[in-house]
N, C-alpha and C. Protein backbone atom coordinates (compact mmCIF):
# COMPACT_ATOMS: atom_id res chain seq x y z
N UNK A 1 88.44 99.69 118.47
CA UNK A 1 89.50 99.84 117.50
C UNK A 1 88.89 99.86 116.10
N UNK A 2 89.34 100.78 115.44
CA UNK A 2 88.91 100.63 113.94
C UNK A 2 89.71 100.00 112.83
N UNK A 3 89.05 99.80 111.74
CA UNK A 3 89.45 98.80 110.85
C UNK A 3 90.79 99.50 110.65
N UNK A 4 91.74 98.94 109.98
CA UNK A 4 93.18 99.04 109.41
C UNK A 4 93.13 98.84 107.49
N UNK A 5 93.02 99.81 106.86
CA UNK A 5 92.99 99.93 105.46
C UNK A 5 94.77 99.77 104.77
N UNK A 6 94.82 98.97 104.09
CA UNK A 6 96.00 98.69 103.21
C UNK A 6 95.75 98.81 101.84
N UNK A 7 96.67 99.56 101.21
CA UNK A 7 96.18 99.59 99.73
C UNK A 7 97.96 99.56 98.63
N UNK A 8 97.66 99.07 97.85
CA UNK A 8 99.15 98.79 97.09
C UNK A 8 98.59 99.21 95.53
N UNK A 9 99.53 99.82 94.45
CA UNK A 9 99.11 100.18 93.36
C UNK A 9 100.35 99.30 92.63
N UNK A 10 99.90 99.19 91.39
CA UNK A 10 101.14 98.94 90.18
C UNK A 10 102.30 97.56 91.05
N UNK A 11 101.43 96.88 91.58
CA UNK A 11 102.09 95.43 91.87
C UNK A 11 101.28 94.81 91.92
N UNK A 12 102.13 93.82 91.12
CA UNK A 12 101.32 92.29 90.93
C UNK A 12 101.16 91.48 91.87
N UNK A 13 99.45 90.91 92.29
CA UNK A 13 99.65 90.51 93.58
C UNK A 13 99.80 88.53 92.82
N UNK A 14 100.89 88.07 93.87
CA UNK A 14 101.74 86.95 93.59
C UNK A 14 100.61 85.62 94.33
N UNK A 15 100.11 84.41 93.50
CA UNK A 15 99.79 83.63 94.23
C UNK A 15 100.97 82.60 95.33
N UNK A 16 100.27 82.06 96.14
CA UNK A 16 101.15 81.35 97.01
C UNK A 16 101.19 80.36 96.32
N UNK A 17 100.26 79.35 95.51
CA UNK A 17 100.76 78.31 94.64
C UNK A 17 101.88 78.76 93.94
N UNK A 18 102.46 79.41 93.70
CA UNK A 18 103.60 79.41 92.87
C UNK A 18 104.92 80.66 93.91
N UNK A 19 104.25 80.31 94.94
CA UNK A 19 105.90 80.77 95.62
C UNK A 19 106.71 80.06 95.82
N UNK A 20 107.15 78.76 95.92
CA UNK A 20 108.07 78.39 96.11
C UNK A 20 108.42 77.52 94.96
N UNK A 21 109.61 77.88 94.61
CA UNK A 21 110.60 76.82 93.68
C UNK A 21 111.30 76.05 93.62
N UNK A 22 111.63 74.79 92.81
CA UNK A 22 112.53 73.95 92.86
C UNK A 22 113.73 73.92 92.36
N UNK A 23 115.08 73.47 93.18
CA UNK A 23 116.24 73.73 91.80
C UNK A 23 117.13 73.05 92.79
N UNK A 24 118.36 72.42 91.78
CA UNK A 24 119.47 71.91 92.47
C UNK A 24 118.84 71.40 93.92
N UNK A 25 118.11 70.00 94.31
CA UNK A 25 117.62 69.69 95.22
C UNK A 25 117.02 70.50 96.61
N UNK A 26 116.91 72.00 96.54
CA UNK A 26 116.29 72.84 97.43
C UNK A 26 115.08 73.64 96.74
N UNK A 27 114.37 74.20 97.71
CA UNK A 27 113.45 75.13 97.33
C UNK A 27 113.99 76.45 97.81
N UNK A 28 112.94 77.29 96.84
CA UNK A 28 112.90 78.97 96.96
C UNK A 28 112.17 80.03 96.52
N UNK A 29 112.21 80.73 96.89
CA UNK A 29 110.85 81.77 96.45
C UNK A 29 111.15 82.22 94.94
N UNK A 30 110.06 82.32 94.26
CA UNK A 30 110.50 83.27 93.12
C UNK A 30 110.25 84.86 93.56
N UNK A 31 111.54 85.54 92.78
CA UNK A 31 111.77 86.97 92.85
C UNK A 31 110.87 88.14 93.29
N UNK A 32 109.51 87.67 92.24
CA UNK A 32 108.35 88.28 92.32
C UNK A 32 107.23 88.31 93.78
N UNK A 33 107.50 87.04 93.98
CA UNK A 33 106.68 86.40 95.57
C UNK A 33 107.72 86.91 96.45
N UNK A 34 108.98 87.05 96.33
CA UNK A 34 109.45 87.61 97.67
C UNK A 34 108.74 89.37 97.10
N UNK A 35 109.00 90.30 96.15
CA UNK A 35 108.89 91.66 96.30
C UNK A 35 107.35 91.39 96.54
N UNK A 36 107.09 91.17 96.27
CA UNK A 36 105.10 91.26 96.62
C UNK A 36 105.09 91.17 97.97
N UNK A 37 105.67 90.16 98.77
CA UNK A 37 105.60 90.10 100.20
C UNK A 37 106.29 91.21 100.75
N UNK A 38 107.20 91.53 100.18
CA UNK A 38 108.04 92.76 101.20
C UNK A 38 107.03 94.27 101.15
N UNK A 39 106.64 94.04 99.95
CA UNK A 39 105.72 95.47 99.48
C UNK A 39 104.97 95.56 100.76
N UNK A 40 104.23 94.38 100.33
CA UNK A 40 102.80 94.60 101.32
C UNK A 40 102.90 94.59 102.88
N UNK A 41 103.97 94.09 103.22
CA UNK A 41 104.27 94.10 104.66
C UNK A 41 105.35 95.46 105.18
N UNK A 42 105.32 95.93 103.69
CA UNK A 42 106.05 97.09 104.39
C UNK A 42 104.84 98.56 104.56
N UNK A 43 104.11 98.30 103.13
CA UNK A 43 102.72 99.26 103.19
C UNK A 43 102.02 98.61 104.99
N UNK A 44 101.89 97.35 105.96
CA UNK A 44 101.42 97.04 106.83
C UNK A 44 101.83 98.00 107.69
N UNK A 45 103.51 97.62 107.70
CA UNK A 45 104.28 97.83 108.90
C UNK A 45 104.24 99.47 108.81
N UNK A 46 104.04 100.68 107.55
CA UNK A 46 103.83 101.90 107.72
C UNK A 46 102.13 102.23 108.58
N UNK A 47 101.64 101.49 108.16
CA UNK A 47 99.95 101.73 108.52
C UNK A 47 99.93 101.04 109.97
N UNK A 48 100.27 100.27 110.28
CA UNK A 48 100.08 99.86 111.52
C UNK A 48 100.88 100.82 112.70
N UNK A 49 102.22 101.71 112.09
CA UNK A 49 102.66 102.37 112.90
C UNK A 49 102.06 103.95 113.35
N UNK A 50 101.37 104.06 112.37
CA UNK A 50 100.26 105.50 112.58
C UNK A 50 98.92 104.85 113.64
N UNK A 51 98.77 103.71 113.16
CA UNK A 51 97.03 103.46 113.88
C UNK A 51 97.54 103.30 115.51
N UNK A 52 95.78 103.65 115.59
CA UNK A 52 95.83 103.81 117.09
C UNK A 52 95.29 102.01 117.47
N UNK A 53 95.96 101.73 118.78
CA UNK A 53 95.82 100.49 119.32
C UNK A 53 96.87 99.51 119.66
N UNK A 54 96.55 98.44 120.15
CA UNK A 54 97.98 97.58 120.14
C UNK A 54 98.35 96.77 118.93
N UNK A 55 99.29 96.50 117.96
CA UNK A 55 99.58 95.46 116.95
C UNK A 55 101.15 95.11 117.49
N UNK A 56 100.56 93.68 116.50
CA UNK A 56 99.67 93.17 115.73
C UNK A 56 98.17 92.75 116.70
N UNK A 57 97.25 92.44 116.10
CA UNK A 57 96.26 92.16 116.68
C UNK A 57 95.91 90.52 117.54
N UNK A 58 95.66 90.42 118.62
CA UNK A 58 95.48 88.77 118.93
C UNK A 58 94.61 88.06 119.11
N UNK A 59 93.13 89.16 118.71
CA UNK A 59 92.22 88.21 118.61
C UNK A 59 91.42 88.01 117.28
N UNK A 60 90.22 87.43 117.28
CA UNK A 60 90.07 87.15 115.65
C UNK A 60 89.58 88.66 114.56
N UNK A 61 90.09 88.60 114.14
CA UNK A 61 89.55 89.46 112.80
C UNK A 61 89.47 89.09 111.34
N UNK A 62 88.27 90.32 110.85
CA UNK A 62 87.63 89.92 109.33
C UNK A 62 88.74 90.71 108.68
N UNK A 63 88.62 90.44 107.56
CA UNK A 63 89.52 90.58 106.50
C UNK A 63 88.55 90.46 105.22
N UNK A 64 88.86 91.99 104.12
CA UNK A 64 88.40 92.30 102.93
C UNK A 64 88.79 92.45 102.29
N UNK A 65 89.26 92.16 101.05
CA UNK A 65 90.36 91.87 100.48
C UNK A 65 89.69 92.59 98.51
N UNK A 66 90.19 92.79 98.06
CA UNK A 66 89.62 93.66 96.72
C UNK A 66 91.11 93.72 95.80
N UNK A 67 90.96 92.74 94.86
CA UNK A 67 91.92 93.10 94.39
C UNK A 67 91.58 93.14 92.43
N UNK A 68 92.20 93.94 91.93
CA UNK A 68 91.85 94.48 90.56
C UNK A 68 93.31 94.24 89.73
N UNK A 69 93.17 93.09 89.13
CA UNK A 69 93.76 93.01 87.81
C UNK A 69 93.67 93.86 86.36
N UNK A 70 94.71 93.36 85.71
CA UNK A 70 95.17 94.30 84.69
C UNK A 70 94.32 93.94 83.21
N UNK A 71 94.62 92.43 83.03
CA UNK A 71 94.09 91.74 82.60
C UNK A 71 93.12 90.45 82.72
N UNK A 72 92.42 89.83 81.54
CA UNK A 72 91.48 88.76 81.98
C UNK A 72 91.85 87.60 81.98
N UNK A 73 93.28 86.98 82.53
CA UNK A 73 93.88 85.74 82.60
C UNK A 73 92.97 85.04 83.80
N UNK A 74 93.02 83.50 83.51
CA UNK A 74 92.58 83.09 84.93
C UNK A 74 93.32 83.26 86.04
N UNK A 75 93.24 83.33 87.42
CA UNK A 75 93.77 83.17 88.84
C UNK A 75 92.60 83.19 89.57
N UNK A 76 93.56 82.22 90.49
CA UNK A 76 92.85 81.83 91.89
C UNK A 76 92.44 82.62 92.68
N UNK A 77 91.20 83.58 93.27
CA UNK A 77 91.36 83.75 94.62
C UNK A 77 92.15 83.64 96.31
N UNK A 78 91.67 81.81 95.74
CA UNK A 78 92.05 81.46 97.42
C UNK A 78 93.72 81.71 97.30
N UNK A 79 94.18 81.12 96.37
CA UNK A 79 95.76 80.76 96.12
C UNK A 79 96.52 83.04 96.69
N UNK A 80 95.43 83.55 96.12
CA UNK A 80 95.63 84.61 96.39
C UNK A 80 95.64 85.24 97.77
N UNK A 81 94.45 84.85 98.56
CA UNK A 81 94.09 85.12 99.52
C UNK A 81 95.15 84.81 100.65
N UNK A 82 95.95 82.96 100.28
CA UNK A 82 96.84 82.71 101.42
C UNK A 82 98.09 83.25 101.29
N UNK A 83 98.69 83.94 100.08
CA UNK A 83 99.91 84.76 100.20
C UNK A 83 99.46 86.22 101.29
N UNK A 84 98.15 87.00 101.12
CA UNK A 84 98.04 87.93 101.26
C UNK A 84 98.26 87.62 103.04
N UNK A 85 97.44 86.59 103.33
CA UNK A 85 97.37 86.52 104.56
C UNK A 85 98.93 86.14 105.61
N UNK A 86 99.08 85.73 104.67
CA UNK A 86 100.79 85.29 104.92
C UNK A 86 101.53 86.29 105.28
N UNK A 87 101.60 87.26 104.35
CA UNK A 87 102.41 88.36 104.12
C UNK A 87 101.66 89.55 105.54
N UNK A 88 100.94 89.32 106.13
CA UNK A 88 100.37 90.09 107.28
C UNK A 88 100.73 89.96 108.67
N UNK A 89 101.17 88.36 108.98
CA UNK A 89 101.58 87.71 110.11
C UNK A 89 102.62 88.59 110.89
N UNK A 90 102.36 88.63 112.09
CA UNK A 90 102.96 89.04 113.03
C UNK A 90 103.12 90.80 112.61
N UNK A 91 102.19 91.29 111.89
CA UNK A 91 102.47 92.49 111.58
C UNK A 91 100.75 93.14 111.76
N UNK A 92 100.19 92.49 111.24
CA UNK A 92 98.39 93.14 111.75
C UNK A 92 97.82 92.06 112.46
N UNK A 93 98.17 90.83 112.25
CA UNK A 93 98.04 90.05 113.34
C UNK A 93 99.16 88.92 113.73
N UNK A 94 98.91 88.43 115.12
CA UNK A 94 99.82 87.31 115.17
C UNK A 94 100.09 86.43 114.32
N UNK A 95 98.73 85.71 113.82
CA UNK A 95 99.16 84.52 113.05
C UNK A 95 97.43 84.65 112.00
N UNK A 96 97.65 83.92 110.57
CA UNK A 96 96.36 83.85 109.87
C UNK A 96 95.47 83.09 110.58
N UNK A 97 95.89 82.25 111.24
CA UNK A 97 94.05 81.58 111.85
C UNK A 97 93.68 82.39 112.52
N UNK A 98 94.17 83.49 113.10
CA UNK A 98 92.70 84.23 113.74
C UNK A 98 91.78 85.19 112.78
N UNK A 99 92.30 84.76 111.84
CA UNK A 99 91.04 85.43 110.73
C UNK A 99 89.52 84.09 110.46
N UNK A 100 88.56 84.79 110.66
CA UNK A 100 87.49 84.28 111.05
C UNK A 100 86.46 84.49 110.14
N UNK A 101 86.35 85.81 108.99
CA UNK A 101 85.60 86.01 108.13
C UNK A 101 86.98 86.40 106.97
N UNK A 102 86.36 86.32 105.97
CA UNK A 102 86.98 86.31 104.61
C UNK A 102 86.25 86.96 103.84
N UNK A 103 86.53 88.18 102.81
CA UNK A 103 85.65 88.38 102.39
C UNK A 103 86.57 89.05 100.87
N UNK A 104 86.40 87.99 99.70
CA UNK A 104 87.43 88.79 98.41
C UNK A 104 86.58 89.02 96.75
N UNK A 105 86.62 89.87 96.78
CA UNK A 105 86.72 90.04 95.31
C UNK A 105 87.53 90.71 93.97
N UNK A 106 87.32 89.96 92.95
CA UNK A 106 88.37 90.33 92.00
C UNK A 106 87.63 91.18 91.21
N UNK A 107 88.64 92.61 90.45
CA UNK A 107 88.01 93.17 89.63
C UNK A 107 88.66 93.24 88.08
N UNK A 108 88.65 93.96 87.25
CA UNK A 108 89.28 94.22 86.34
C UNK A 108 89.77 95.64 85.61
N UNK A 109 90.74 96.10 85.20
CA UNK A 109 91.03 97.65 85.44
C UNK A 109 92.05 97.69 84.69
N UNK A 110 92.74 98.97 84.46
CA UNK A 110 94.08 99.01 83.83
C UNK A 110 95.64 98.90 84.03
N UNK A 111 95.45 98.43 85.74
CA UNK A 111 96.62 98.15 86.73
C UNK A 111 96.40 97.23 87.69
N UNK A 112 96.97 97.08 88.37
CA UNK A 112 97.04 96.11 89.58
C UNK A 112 96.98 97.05 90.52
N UNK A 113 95.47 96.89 91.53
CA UNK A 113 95.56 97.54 92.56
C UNK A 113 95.09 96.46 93.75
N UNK A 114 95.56 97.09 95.00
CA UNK A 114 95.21 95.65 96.07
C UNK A 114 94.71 96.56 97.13
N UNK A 115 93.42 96.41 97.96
CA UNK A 115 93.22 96.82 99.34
C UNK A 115 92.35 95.83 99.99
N UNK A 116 93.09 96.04 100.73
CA UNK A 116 93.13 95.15 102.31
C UNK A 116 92.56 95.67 103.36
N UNK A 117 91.17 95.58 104.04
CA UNK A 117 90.64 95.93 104.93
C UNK A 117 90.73 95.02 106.03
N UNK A 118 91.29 95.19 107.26
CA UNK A 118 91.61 94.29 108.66
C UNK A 118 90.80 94.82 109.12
N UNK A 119 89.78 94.48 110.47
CA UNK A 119 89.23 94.48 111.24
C UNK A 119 88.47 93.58 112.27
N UNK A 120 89.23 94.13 113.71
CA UNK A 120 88.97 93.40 114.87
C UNK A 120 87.30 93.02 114.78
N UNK A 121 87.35 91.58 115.11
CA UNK A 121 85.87 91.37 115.75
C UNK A 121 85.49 91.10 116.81
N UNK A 122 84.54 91.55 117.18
CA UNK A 122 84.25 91.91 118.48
C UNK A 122 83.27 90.72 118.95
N UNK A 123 83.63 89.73 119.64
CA UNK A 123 82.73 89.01 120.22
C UNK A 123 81.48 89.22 121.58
């Protein structure tokens, strides 16, 4: 099986530290963390329906992750990394722990661009 390429333009990718909110004694997503999740799982759910193989995937796979900011504010990686992985579940794979390698870097550019490389590993 070959890798599974995801790529998103002109959205802001949302950390998971700040998805959920507080108010009137419940929590909830902010606006932005839900469209970021729907984006990217909908760019999944188009790419996974062209590729050849079975999905989501059930055994472990690496994951490459490249994502390019607009500007030079600080953010997290990891905080980054566990929305992305989040937002994949049950769609390129069952669940995030079977991701086994990690591999991210941030760039800098004139937009927000995100790609996501999945790929099965082969034990």
């Amino acid at each position: 099986m070959h890798a599974l390429i995801l790529e998103l333009s002109d959205v802001a990718v949302v950390s998971k530290k700040n998805r959920l909110r507080w108010g009137k004694g419940r929590a909830y997503k902010d606006p932005k963390a839900i469209a970021f999740e729907e984006e990217l799982g909908a760019t999944a759910r188009m790419a996974v329906a062209t590729a050849p193989g079975v999905w989501p995937l059930r055994g472990p796979v690496k994951l490459q992750i490249e994502v390019c900011q607009p500007d030079k504010r600080r953010r997290d990686l990891q905080n980054w990394s566990d929305t992305i992985c989040d937002a994949l579940n049950g769609v390129v794979y069952e669940d995030d722990s079977q991701v086994v390698r990690l591999e991210m870097q941030k760039t800098f550019g004139s937009e927000w661009w995100l790609q996501v490389v999945v790929t099965p590993v082969v034990n």
